[in-house]
N, C-alpha and C. Protein backbone atom coordinates (compact mmCIF):
# COMPACT_ATOMS: atom_id res chain seq x y z
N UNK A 1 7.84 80.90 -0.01
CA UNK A 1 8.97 80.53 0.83
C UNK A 1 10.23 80.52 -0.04
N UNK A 2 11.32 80.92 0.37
CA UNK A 2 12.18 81.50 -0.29
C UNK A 2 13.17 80.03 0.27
N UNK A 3 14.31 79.27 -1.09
CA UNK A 3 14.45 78.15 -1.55
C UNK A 3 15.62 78.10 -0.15
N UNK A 4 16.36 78.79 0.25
CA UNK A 4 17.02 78.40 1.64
C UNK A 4 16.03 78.15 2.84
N UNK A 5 15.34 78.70 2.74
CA UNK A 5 13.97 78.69 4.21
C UNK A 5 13.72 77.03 4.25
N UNK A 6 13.26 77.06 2.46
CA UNK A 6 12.62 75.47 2.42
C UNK A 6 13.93 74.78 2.69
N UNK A 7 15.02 74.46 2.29
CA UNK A 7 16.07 73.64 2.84
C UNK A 7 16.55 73.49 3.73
N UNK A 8 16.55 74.64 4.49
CA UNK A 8 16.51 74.82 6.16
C UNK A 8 15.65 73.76 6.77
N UNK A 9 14.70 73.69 6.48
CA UNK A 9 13.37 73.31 7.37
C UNK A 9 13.26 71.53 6.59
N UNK A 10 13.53 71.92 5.29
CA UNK A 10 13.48 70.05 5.15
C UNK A 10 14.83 69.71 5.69
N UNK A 11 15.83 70.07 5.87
CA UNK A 11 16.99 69.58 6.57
C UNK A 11 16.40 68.96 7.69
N UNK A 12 15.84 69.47 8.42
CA UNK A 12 15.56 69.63 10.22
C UNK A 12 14.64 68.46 10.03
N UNK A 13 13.62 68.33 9.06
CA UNK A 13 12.27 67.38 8.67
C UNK A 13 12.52 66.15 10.07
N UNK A 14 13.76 65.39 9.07
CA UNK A 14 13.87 64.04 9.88
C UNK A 14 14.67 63.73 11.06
N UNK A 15 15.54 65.07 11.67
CA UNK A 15 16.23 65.23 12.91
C UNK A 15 17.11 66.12 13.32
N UNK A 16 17.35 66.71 14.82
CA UNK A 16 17.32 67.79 14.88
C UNK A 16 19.15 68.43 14.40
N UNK A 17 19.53 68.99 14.04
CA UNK A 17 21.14 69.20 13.67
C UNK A 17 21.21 70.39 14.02
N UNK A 18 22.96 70.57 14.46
CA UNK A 18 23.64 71.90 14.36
C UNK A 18 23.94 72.53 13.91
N UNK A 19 24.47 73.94 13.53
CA UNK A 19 24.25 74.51 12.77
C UNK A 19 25.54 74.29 11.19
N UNK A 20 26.41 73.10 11.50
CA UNK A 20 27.27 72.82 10.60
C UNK A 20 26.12 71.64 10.12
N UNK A 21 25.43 71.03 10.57
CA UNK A 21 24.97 69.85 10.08
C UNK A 21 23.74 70.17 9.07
N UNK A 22 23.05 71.46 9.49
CA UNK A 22 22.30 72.27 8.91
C UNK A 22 23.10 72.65 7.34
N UNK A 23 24.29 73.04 7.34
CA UNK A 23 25.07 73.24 6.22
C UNK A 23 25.26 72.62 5.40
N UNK A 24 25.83 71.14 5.59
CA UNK A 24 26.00 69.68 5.19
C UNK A 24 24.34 69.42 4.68
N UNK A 25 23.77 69.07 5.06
CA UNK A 25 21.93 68.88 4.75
C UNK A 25 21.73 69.76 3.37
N UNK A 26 21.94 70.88 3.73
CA UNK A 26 21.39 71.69 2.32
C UNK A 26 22.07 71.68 1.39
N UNK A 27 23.58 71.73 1.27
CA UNK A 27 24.28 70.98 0.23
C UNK A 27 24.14 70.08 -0.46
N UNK A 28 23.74 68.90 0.60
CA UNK A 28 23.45 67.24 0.25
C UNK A 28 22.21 67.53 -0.82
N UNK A 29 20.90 68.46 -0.12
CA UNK A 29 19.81 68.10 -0.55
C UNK A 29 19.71 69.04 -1.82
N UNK A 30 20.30 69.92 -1.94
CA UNK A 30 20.26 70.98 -3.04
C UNK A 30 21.46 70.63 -4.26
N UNK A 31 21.82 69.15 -4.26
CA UNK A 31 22.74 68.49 -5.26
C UNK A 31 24.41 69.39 -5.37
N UNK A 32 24.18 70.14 -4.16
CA UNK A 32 25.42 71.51 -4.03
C UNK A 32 25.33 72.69 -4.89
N UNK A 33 24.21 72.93 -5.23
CA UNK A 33 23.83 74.31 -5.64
C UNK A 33 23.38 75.33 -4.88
N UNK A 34 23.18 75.18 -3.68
CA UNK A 34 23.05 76.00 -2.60
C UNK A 34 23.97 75.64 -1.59
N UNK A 35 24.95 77.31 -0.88
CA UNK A 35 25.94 76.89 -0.47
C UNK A 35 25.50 78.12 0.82
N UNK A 36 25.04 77.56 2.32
CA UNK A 36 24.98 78.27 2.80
C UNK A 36 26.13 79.15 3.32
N UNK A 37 26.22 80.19 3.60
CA UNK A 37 27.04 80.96 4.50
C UNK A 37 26.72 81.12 5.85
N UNK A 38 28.09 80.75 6.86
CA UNK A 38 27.12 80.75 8.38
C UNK A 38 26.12 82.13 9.15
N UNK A 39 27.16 83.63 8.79
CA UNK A 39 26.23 84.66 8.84
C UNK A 39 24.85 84.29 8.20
N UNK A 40 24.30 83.80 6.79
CA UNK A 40 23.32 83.71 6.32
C UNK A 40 22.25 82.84 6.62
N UNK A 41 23.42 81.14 7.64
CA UNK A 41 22.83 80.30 8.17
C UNK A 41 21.82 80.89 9.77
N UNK A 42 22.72 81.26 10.30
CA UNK A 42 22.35 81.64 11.50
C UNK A 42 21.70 82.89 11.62
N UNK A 43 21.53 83.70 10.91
CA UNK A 43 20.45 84.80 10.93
C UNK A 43 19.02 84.11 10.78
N UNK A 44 19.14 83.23 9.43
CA UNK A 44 17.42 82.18 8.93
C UNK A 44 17.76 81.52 10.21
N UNK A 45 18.36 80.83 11.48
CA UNK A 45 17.66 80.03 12.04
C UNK A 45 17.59 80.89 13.37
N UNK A 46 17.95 82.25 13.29
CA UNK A 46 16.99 83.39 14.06
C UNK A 46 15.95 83.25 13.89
N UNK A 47 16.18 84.09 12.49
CA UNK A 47 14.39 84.14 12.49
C UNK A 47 13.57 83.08 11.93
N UNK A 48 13.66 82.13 11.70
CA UNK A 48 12.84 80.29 12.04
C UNK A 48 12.79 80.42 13.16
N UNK A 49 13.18 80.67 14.61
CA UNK A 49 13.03 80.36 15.61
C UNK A 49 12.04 81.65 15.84
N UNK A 50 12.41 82.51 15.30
CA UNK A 50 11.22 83.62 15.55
C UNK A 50 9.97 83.86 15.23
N UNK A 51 9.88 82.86 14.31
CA UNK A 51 8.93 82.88 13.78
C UNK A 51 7.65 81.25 14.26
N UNK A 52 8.50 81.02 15.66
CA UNK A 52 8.02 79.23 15.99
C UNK A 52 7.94 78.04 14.72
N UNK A 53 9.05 78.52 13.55
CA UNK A 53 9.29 76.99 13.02
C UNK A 53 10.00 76.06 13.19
N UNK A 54 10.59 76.68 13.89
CA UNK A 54 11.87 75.94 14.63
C UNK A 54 12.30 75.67 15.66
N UNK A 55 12.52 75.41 16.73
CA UNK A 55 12.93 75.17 18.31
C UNK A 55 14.35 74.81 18.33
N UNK A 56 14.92 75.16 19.61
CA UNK A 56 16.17 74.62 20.04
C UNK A 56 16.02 73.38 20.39
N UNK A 57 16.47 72.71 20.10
CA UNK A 57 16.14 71.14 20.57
C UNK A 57 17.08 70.91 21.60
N UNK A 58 18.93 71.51 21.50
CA UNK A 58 19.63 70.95 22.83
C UNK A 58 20.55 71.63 22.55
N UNK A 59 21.23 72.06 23.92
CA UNK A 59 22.96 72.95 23.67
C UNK A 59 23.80 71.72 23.87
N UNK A 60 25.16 71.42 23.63
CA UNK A 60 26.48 70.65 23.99
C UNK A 60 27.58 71.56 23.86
N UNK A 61 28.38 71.21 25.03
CA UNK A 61 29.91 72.39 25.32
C UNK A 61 30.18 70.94 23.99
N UNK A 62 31.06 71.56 23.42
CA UNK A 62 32.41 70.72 22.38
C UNK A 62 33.70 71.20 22.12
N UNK A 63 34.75 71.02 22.78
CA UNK A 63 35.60 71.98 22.60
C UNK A 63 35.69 73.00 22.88
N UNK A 64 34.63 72.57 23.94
CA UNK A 64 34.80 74.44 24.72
C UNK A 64 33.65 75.56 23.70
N UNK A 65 33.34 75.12 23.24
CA UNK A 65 31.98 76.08 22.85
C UNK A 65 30.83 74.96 22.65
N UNK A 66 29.78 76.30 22.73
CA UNK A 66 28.87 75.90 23.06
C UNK A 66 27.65 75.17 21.55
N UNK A 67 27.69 74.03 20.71
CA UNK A 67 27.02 73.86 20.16
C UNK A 67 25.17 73.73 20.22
N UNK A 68 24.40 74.49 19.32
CA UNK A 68 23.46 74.33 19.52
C UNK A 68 22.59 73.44 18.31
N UNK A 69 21.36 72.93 18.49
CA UNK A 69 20.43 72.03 17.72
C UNK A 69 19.78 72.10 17.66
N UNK A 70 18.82 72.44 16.59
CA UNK A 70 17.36 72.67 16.38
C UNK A 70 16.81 71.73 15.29
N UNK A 71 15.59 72.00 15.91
CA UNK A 71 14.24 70.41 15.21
C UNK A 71 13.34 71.54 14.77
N UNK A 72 12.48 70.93 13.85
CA UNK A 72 11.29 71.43 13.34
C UNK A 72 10.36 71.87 14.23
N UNK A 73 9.77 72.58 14.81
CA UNK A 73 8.65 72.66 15.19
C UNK A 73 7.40 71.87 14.38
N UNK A 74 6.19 71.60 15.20
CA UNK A 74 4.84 71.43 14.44
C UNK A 74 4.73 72.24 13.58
N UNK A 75 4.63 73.49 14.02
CA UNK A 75 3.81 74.73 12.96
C UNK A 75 4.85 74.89 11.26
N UNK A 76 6.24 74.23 12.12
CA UNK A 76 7.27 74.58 10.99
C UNK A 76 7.07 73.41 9.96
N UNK A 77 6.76 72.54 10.51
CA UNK A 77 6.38 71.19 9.71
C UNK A 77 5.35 71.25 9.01
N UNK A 78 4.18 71.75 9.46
CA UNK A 78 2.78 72.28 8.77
C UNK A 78 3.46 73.44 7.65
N UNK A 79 4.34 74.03 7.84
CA UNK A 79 4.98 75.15 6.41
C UNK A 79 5.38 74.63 5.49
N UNK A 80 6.08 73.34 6.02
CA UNK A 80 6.91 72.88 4.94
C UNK A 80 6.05 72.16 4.31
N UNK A 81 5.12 71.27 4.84
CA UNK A 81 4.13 70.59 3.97
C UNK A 81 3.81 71.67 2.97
N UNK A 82 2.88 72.76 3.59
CA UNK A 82 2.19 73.59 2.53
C UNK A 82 3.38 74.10 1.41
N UNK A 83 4.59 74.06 1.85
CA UNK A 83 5.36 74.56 0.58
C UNK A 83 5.40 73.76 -0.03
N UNK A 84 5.54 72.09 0.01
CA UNK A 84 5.96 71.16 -0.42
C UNK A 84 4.45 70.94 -1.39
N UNK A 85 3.37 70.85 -1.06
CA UNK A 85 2.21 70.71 -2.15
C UNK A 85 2.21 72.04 -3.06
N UNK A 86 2.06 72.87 -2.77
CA UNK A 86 2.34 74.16 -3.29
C UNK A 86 3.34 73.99 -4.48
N UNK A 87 4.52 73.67 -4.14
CA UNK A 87 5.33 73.21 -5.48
C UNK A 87 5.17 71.74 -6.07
N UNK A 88 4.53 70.82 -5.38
CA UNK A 88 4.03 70.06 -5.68
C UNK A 88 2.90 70.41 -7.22
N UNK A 89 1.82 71.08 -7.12
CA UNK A 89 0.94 71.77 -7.91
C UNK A 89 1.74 72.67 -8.75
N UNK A 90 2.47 73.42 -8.55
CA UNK A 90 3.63 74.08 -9.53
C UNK A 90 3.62 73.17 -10.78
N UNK A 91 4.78 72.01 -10.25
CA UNK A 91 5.23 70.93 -11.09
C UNK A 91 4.69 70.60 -12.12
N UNK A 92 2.80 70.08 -11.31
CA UNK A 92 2.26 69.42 -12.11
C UNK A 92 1.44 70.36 -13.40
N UNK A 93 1.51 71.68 -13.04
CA UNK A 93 1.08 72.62 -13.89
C UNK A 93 2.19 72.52 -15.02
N UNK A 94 3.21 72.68 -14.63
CA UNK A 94 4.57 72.72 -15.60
C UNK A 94 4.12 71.75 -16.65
N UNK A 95 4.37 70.47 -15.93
CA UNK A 95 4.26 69.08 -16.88
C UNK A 95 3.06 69.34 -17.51
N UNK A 96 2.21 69.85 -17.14
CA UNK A 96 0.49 69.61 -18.01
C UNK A 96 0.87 70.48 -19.66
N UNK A 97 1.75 71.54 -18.96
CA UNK A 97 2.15 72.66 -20.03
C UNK A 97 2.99 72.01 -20.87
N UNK A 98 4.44 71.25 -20.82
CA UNK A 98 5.10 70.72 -21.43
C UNK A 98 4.68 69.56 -22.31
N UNK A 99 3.49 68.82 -21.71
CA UNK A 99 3.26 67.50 -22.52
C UNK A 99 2.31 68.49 -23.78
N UNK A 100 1.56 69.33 -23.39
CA UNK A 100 1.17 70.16 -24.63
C UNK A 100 1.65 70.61 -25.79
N UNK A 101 3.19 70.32 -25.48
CA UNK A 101 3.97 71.21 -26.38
C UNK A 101 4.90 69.52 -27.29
N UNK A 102 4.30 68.11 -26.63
CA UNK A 102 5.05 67.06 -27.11
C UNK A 102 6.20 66.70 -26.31
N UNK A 103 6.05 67.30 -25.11
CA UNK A 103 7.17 67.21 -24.25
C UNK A 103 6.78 66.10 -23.48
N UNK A 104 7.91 64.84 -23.07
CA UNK A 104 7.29 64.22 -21.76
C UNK A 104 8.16 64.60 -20.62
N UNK A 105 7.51 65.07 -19.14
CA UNK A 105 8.93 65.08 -18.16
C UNK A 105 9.07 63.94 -17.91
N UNK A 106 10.77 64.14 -17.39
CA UNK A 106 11.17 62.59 -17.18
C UNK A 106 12.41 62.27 -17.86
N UNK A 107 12.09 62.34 -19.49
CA UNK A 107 13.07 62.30 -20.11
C UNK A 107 14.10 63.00 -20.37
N UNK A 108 15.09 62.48 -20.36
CA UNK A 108 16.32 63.05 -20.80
C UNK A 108 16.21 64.26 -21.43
N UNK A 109 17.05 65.49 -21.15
CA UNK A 109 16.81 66.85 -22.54
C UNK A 109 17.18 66.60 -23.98
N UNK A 110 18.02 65.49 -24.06
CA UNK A 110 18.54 65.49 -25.59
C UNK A 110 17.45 64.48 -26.29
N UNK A 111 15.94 64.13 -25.36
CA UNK A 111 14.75 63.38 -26.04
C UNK A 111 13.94 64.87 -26.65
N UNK A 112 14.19 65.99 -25.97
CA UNK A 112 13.83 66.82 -26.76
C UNK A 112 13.71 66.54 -28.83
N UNK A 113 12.55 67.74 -28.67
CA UNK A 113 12.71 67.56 -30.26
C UNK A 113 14.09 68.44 -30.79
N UNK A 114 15.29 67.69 -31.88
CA UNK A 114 15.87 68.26 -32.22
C UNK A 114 17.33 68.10 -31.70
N UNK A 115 16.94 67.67 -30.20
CA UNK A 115 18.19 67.52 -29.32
C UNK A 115 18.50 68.38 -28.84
N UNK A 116 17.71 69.59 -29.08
CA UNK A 116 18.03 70.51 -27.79
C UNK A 116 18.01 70.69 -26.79
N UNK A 117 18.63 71.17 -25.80
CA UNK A 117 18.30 71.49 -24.42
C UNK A 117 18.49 72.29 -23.83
């Protein structure tokens, strides 16, 4: 799963948003290293919806257009879990690798040996 898909879909996790709120969410959750674009937003929540991970949850006129809102689907929720253990197991492979090397995660980079980072 490709790292906008997953932010897409954990955005939606805990309630359903529009497609600016969708924007705001992945910013928030990606510390602002991912910066969606709305062409880029609204094509992924095409095809999330095309793919049944996603549902329309509700339209509202606002100003005269038409806002729309989408929630997770089940099946989309069952994805995100499996991505979420999936990198879950990643992680813990990482760390198994790093403490091998005298590394602990967790700590600071300048606990590195040397102070590198």
């Amino acid at each position: 799963m490709q790292e906008p898909t997953f932010l897409i879909l954990t955005a939606l996790a805990a309630q359903p948003r529009h497609g600016y709120g969708v924007v705001q969410a992945v910013d928030d959750l990606s510390g602002g290293e991912v910066k969606l674009r709305p062409g880029t937003l609204y094509g992924a929540l095409d095809r999330l919806a095309e793919q049944g991970l996603i549902q329309v949850d509700r339209e509202e006129a606002v100003e005269g257009r038409l806002r729309r809102y989408y929630r997770l689907s089940d099946s989309g929720a069952a994805a995100l879990l499996g991505e979420v253990e999936r990198l879950r197991r990643r992680t813990e492979a990482a760390e198994a690798q790093l403490r091998g090397r005298g590394i602990v995660p967790g700590l600071p980079r300048t606990a590195l040996a040397g102070g590198a980072a």
